[in-house]
C-alpha atoms as a PDB file:
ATOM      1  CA  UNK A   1      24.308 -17.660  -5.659  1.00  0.00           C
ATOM      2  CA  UNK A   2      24.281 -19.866  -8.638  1.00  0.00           C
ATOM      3  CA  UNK A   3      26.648 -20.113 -10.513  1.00  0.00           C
ATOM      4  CA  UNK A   4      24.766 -19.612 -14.223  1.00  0.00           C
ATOM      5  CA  UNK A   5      21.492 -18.386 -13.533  1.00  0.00           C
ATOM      6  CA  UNK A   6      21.795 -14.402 -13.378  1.00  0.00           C
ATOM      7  CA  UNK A   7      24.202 -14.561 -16.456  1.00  0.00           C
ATOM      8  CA  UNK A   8      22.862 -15.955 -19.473  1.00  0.00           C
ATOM      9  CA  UNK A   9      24.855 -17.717 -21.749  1.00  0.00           C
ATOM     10  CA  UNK A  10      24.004 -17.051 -25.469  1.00  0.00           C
ATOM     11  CA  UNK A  11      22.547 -13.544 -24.834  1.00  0.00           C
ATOM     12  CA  UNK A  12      25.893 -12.228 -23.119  1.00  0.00           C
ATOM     13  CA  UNK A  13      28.107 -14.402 -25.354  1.00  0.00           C
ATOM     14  CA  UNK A  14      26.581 -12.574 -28.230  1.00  0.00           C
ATOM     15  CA  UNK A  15      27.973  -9.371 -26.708  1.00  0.00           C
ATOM     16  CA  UNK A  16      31.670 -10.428 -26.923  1.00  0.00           C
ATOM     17  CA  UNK A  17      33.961  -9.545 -29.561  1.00  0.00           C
ATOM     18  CA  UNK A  18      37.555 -10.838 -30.594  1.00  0.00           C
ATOM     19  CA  UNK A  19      38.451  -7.099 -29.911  1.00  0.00           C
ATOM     20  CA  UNK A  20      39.413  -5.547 -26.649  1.00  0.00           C
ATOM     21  CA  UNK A  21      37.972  -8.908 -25.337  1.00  0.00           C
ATOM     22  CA  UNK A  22      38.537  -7.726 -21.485  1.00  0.00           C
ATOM     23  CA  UNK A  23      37.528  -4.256 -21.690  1.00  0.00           C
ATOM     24  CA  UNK A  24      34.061  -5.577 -23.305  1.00  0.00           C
ATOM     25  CA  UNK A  25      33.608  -8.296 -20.329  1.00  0.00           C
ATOM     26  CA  UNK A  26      33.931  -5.628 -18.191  1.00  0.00           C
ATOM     27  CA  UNK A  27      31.303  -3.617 -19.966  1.00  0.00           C
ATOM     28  CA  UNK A  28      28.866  -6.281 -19.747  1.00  0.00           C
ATOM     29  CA  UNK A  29      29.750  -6.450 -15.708  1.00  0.00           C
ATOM     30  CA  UNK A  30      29.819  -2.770 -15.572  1.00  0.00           C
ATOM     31  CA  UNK A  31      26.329  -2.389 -17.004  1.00  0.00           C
ATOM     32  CA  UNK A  32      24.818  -5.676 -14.778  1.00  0.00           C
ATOM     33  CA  UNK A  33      26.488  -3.588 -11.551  1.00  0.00           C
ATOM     34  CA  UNK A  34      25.069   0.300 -12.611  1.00  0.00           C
ATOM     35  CA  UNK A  35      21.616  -0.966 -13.351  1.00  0.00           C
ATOM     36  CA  UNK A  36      21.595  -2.585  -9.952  1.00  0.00           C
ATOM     37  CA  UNK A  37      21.329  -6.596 -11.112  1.00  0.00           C
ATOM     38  CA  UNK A  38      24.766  -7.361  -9.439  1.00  0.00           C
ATOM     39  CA  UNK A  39      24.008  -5.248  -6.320  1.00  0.00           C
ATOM     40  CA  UNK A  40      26.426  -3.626  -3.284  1.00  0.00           C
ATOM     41  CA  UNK A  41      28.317  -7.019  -1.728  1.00  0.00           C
ATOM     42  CA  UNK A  42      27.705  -9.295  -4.725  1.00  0.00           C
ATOM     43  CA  UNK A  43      30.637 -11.794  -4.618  1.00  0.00           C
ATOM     44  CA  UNK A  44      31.970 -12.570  -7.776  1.00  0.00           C
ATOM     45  CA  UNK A  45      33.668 -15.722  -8.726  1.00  0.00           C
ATOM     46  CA  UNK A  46      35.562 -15.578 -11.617  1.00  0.00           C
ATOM     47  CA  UNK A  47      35.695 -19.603 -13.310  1.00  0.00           C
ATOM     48  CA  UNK A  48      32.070 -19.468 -13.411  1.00  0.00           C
ATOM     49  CA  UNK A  49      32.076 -16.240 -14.821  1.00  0.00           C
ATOM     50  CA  UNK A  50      34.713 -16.619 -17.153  1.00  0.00           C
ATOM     51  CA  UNK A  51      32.913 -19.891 -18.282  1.00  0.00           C
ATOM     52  CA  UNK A  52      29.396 -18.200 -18.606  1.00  0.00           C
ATOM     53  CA  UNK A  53      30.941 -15.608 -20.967  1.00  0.00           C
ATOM     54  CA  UNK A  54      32.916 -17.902 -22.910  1.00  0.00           C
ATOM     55  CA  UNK A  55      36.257 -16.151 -22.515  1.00  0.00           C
ATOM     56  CA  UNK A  56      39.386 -17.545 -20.436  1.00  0.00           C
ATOM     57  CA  UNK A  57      40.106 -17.233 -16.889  1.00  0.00           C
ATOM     58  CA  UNK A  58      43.207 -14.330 -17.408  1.00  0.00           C
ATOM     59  CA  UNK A  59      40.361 -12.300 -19.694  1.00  0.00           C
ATOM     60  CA  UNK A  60      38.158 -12.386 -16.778  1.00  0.00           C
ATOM     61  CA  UNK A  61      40.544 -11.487 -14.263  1.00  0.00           C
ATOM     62  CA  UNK A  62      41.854  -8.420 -16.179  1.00  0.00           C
ATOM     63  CA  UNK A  63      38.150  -7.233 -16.458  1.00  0.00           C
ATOM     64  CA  UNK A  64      37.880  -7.675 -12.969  1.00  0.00           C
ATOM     65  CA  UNK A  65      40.406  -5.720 -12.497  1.00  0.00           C
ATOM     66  CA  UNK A  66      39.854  -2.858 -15.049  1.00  0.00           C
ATOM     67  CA  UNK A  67      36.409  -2.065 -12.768  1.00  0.00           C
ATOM     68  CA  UNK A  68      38.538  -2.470  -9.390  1.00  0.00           C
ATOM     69  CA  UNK A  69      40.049   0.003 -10.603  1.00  0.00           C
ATOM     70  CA  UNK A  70      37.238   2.412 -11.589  1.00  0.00           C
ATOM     71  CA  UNK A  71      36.054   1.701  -7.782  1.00  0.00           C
ATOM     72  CA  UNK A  72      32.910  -0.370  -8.882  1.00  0.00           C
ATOM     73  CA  UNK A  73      34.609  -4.421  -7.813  1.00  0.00           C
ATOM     74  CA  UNK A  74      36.758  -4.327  -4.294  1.00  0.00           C
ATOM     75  CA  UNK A  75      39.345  -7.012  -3.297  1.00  0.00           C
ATOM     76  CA  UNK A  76      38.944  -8.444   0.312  1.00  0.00           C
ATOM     77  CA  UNK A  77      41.260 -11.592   1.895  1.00  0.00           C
ATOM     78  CA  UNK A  78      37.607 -13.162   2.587  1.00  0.00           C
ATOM     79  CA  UNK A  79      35.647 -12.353   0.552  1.00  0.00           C
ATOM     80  CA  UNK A  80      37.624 -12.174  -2.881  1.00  0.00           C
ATOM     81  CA  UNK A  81      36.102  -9.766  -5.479  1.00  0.00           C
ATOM     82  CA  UNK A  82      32.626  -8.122  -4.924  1.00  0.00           C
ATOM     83  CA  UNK A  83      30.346  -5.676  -5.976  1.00  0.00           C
ATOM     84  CA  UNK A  84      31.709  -2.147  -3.969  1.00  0.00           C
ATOM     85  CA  UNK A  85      29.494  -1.398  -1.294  1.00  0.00           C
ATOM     86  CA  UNK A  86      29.585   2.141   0.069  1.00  0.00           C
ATOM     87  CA  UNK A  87      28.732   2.882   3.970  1.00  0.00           C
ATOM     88  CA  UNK A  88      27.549   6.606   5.279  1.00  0.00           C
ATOM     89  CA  UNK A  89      31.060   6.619   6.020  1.00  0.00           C
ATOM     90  CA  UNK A  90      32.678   6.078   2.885  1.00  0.00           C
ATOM     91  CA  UNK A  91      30.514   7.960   0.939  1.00  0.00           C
ATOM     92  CA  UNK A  92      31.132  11.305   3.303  1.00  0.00           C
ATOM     93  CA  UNK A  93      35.101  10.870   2.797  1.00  0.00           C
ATOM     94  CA  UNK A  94      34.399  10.720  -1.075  1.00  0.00           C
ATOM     95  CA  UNK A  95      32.478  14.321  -0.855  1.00  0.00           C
ATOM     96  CA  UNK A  96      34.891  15.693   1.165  1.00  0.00           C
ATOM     97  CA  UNK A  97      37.876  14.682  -1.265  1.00  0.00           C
ATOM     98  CA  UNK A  98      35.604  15.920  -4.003  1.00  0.00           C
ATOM     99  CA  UNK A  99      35.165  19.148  -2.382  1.00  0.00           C
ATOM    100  CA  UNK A 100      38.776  19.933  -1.509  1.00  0.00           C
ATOM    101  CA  UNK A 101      40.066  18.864  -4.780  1.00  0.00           C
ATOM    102  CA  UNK A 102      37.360  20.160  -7.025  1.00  0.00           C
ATOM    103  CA  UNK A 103      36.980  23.893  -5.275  1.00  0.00           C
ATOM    104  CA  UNK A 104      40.889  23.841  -5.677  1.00  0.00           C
ATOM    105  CA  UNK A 105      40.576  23.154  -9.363  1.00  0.00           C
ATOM    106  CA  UNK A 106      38.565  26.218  -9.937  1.00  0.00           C
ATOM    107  CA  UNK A 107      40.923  27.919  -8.010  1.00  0.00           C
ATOM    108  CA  UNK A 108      43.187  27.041 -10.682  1.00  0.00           C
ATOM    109  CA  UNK A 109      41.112  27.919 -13.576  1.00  0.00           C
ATOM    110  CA  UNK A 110      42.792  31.448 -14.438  1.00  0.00           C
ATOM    111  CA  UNK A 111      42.600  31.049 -18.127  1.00  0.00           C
ATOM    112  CA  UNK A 112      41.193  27.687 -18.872  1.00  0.00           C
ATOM    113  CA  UNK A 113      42.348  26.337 -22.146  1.00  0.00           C
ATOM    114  CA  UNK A 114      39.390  27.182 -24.915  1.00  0.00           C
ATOM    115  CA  UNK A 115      39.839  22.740 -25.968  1.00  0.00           C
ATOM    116  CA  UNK A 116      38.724  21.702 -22.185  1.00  0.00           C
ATOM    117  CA  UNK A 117      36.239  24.209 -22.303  1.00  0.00           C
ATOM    118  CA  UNK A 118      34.550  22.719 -25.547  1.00  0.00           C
ATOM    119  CA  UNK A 119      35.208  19.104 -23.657  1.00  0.00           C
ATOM    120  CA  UNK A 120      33.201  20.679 -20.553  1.00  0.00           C
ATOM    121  CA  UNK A 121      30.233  21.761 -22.664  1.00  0.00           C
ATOM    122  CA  UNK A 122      30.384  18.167 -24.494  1.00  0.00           C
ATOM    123  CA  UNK A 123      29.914  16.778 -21.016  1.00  0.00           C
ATOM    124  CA  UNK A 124      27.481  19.388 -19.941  1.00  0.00           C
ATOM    125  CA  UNK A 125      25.298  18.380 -23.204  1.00  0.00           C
ATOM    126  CA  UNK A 126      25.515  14.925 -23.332  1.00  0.00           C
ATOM    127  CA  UNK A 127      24.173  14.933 -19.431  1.00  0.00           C
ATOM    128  CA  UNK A 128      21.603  17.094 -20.409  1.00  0.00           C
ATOM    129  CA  UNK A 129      20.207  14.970 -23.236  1.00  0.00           C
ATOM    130  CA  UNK A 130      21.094  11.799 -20.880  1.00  0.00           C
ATOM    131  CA  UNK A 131      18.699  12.961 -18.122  1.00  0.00           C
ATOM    132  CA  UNK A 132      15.497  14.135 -20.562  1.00  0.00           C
ATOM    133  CA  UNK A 133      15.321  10.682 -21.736  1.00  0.00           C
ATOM    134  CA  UNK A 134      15.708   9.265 -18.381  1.00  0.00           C
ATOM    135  CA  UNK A 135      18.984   7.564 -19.265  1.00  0.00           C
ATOM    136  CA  UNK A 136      20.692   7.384 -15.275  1.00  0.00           C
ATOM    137  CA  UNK A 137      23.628   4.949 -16.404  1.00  0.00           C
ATOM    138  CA  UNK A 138      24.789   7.759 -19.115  1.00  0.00           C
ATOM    139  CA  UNK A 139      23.772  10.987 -16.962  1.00  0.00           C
ATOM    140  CA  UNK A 140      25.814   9.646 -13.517  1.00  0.00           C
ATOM    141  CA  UNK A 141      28.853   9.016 -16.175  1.00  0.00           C
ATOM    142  CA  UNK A 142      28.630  11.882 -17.766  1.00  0.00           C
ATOM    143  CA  UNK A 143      28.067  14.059 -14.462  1.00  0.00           C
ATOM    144  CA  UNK A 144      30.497  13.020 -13.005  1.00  0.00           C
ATOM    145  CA  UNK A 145      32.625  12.914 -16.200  1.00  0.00           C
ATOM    146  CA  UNK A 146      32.212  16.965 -16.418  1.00  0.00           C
ATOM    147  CA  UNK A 147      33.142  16.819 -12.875  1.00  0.00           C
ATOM    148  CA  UNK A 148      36.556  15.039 -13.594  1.00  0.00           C
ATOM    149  CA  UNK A 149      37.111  17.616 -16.640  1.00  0.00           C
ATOM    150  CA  UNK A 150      37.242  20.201 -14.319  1.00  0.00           C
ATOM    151  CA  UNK A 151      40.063  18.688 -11.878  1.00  0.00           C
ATOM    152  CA  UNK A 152      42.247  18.851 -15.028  1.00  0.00           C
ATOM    153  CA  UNK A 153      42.659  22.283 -14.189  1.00  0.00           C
ATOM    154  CA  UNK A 154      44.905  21.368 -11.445  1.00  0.00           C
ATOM    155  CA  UNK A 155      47.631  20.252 -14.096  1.00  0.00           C
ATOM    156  CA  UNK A 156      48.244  16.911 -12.444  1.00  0.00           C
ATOM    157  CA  UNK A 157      47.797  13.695 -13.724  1.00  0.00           C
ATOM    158  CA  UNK A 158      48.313  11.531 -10.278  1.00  0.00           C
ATOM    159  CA  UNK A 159      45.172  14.009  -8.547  1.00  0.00           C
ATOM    160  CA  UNK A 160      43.596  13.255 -11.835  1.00  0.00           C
ATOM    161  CA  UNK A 161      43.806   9.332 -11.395  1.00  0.00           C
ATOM    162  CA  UNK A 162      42.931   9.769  -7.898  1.00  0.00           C
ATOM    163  CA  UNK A 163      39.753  11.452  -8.130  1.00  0.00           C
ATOM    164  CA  UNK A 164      38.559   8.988 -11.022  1.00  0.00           C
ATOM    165  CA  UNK A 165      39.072   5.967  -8.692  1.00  0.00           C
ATOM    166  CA  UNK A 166      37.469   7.511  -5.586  1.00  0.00           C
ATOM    167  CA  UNK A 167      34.191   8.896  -7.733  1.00  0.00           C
ATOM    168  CA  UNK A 168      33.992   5.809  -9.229  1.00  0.00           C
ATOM    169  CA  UNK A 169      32.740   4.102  -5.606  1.00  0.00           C
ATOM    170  CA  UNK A 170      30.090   6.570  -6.140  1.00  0.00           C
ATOM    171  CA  UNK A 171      28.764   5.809  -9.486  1.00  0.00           C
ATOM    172  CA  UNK A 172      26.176   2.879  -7.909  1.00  0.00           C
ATOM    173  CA  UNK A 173      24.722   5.140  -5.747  1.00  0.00           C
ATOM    174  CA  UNK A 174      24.289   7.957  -8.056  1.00  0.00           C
ATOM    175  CA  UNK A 175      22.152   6.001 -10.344  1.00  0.00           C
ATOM    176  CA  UNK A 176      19.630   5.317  -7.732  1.00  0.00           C
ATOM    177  CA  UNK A 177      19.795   8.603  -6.430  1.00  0.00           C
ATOM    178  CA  UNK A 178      18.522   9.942 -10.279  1.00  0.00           C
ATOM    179  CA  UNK A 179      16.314   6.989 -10.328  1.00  0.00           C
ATOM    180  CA  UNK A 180      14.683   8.413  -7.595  1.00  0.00           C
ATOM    181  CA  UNK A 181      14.938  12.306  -8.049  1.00  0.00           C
ATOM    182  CA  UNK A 182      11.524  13.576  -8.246  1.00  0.00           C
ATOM    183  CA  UNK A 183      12.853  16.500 -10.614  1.00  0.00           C
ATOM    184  CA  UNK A 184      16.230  15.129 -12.078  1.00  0.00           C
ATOM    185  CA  UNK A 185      15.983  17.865 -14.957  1.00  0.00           C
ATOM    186  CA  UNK A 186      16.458  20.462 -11.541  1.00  0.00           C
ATOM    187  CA  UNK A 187      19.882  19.771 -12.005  1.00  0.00           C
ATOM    188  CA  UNK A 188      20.823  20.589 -15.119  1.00  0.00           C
ATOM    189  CA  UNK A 189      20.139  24.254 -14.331  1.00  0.00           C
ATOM    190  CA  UNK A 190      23.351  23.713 -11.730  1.00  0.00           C
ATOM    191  CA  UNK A 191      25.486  22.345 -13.981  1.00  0.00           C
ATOM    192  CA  UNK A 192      25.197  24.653 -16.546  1.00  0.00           C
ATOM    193  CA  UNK A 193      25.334  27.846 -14.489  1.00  0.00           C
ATOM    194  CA  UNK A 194      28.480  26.188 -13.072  1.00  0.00           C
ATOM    195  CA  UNK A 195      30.334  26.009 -16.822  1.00  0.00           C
ATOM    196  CA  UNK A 196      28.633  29.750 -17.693  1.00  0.00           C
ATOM    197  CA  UNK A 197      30.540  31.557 -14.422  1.00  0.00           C
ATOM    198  CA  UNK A 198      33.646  28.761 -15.068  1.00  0.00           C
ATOM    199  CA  UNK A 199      33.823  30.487 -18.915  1.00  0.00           C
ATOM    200  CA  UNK A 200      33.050  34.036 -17.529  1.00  0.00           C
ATOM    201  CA  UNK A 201      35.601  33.709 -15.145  1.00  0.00           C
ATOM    202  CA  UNK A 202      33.334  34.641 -12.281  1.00  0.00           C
ATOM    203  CA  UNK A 203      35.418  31.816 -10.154  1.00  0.00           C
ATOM    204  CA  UNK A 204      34.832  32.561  -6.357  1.00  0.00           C
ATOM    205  CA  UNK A 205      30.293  32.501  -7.400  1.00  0.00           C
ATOM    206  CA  UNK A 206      31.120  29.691  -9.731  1.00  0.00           C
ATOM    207  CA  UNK A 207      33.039  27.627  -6.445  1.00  0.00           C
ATOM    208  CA  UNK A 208      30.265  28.627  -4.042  1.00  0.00           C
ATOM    209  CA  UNK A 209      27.342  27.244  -6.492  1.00  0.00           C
ATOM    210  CA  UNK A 210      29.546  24.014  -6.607  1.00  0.00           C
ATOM    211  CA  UNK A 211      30.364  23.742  -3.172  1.00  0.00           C
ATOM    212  CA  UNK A 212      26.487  24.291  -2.503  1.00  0.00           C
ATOM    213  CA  UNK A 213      26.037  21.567  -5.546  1.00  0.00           C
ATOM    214  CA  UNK A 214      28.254  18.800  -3.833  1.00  0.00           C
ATOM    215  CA  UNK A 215      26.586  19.449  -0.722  1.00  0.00           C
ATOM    216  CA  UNK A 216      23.082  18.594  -1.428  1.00  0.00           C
ATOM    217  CA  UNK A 217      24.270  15.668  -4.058  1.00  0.00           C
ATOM    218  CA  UNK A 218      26.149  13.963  -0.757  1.00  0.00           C
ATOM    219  CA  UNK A 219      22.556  14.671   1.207  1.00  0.00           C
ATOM    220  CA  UNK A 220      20.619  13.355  -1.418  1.00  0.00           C
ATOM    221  CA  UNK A 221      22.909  10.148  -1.742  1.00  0.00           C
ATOM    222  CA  UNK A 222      22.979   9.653   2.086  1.00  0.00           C
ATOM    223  CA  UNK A 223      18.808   9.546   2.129  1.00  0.00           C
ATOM    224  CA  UNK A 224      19.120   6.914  -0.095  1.00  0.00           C
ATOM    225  CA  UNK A 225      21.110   4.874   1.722  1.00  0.00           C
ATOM    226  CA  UNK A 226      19.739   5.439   4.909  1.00  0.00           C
ATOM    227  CA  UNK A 227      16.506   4.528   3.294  1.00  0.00           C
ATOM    228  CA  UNK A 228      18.612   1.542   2.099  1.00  0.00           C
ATOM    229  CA  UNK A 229      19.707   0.465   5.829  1.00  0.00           C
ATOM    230  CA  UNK A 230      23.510   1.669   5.122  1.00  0.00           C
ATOM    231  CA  UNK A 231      25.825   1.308   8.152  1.00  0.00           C
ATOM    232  CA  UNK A 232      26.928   4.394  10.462  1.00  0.00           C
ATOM    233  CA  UNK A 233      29.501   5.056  12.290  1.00  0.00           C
ATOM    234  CA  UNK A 234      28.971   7.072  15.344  1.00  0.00           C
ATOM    235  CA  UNK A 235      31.386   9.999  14.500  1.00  0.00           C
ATOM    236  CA  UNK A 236      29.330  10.082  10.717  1.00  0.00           C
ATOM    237  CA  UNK A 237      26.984  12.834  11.690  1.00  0.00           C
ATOM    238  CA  UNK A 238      29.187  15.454  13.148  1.00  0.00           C
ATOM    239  CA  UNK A 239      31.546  14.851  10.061  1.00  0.00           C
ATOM    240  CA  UNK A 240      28.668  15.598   7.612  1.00  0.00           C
ATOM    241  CA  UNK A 241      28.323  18.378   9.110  1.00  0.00           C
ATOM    242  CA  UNK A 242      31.380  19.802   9.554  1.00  0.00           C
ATOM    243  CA  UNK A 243      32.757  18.745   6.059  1.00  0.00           C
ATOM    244  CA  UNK A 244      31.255  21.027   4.108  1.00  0.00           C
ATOM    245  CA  UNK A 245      32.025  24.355   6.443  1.00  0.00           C
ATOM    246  CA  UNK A 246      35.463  23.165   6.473  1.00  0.00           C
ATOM    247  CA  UNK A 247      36.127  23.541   2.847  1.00  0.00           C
ATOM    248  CA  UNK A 248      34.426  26.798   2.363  1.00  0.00           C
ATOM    249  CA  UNK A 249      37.109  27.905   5.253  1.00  0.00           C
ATOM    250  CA  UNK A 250      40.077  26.736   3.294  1.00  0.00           C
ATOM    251  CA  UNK A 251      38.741  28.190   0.516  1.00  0.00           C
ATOM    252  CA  UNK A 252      37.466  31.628   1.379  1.00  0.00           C
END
């Protein structure tokens, strides 16, 4: 890959500001790897980089690091940084850490406190708007943003962390997913029948409508990448099926 040609020089310089410097590098790298221009296995070398955005070498480095950890760059010994790319495999361990960890939550959710409830509807809004203009950068983020509200009813700020870097492998895939939804407004419906039973306190309907919701969002992802030629692993199948079940066992 060239080293200049898919980043170019005054139109992304223009974009950085004396402020924040790293965090707005990796905004500009963020948006190139959500609307698919740096795609799945990209590798990323960071003096070019660094010299085609007109910041230093330690500026690009910390931005490279800020989306490592959001799950969107990985770190290999031979391959240095790339774009995250997501096999069957990885993306059925995500769902199934998002289903233990998100029924759980609403296990939790007793009295949820009135200020995450107004920060749930925000989300629940802001998606909604998001997908009727056909925004999928802003509707993944802030789908999956009402989804990380709601693990806040666990009380626990290292589960908290942990389920923003593991959805954040996800966030590629999600985008094309919507991109390719042939009703994305289907699922707003879910969502906000989800926060109505959360706020009526009708938990066990509200956890099977979610477990039901995570389900088909994990199908719907997989058909994309098998469309996509995504990787297998023998054992992937049974485990897809047997994911799901599982946690409606645990919970019951």
């Amino acid at each position: 890959m060239s080293h200049h040609s898919a980043f170019p020089v005054a139109m992304e310089r223009s974009q950085i500001y004396r402020v924040s410097v790293a965090d707005q590098v990796a905004g500009v790298l963020r948006q190139r790897v959500l609307s698919g221009e740096l795609r799945p296995g990209t590798s990323l070398q960071e003096i070019p980089l660094a010299e085609s955005l007109g910041v230093s070498r330690n500026t690009m480095r910390e931005a490279m690091r800020i989306l490592s950890l959001e799950g969107l760059l990985k770190r290999s010994i031979h391959r240095g940084i790339a774009v995250a790319q997501l096999s069957l495999r990885d993306v059925q361990e995500i769902y199934h850490v998002r289903r233990v960890l998100e029924i759980s939550a609403l296990e939790a959710a007793k009295a949820p406190a009135p200020e995450l409830l107004r920060e749930l509807f925000a989300a629940l809004e802001q998606y909604e708007e998001a997908v009727e203009v056909r925004d999928w950068i802003s509707a993944v983020n802030h789908d999956l943003h009402f989804h990380s509200l709601l693990i806040r009813f666990l009380g626990n700020k290292r589960l908290e962390s942990f389920y923003q870097k593991t959805i954040g492998e996800l966030r590629v895939g999600m985008v094309l997913v919507d991109q390719r939804h042939d009703h994305p407004g289907i699922l707003i419906p879910v969502h906000r029948k989800l926060y109505q039973l959360l706020t009526a306190g009708k938990l066990k309907q509200c956890a099977k409508i979610l477990l039901q919701h995570l389900d088909d969002s994990e199908s719907r992802l997989s058909k994309v990448m098998n469309d996509h030629g995504a990787t297998r692993t023998p054992e992937s199948s049974a485990r897809s099926k047997t994911n799901g079940k599982a946690a409606a066992r645990v919970h019951d």
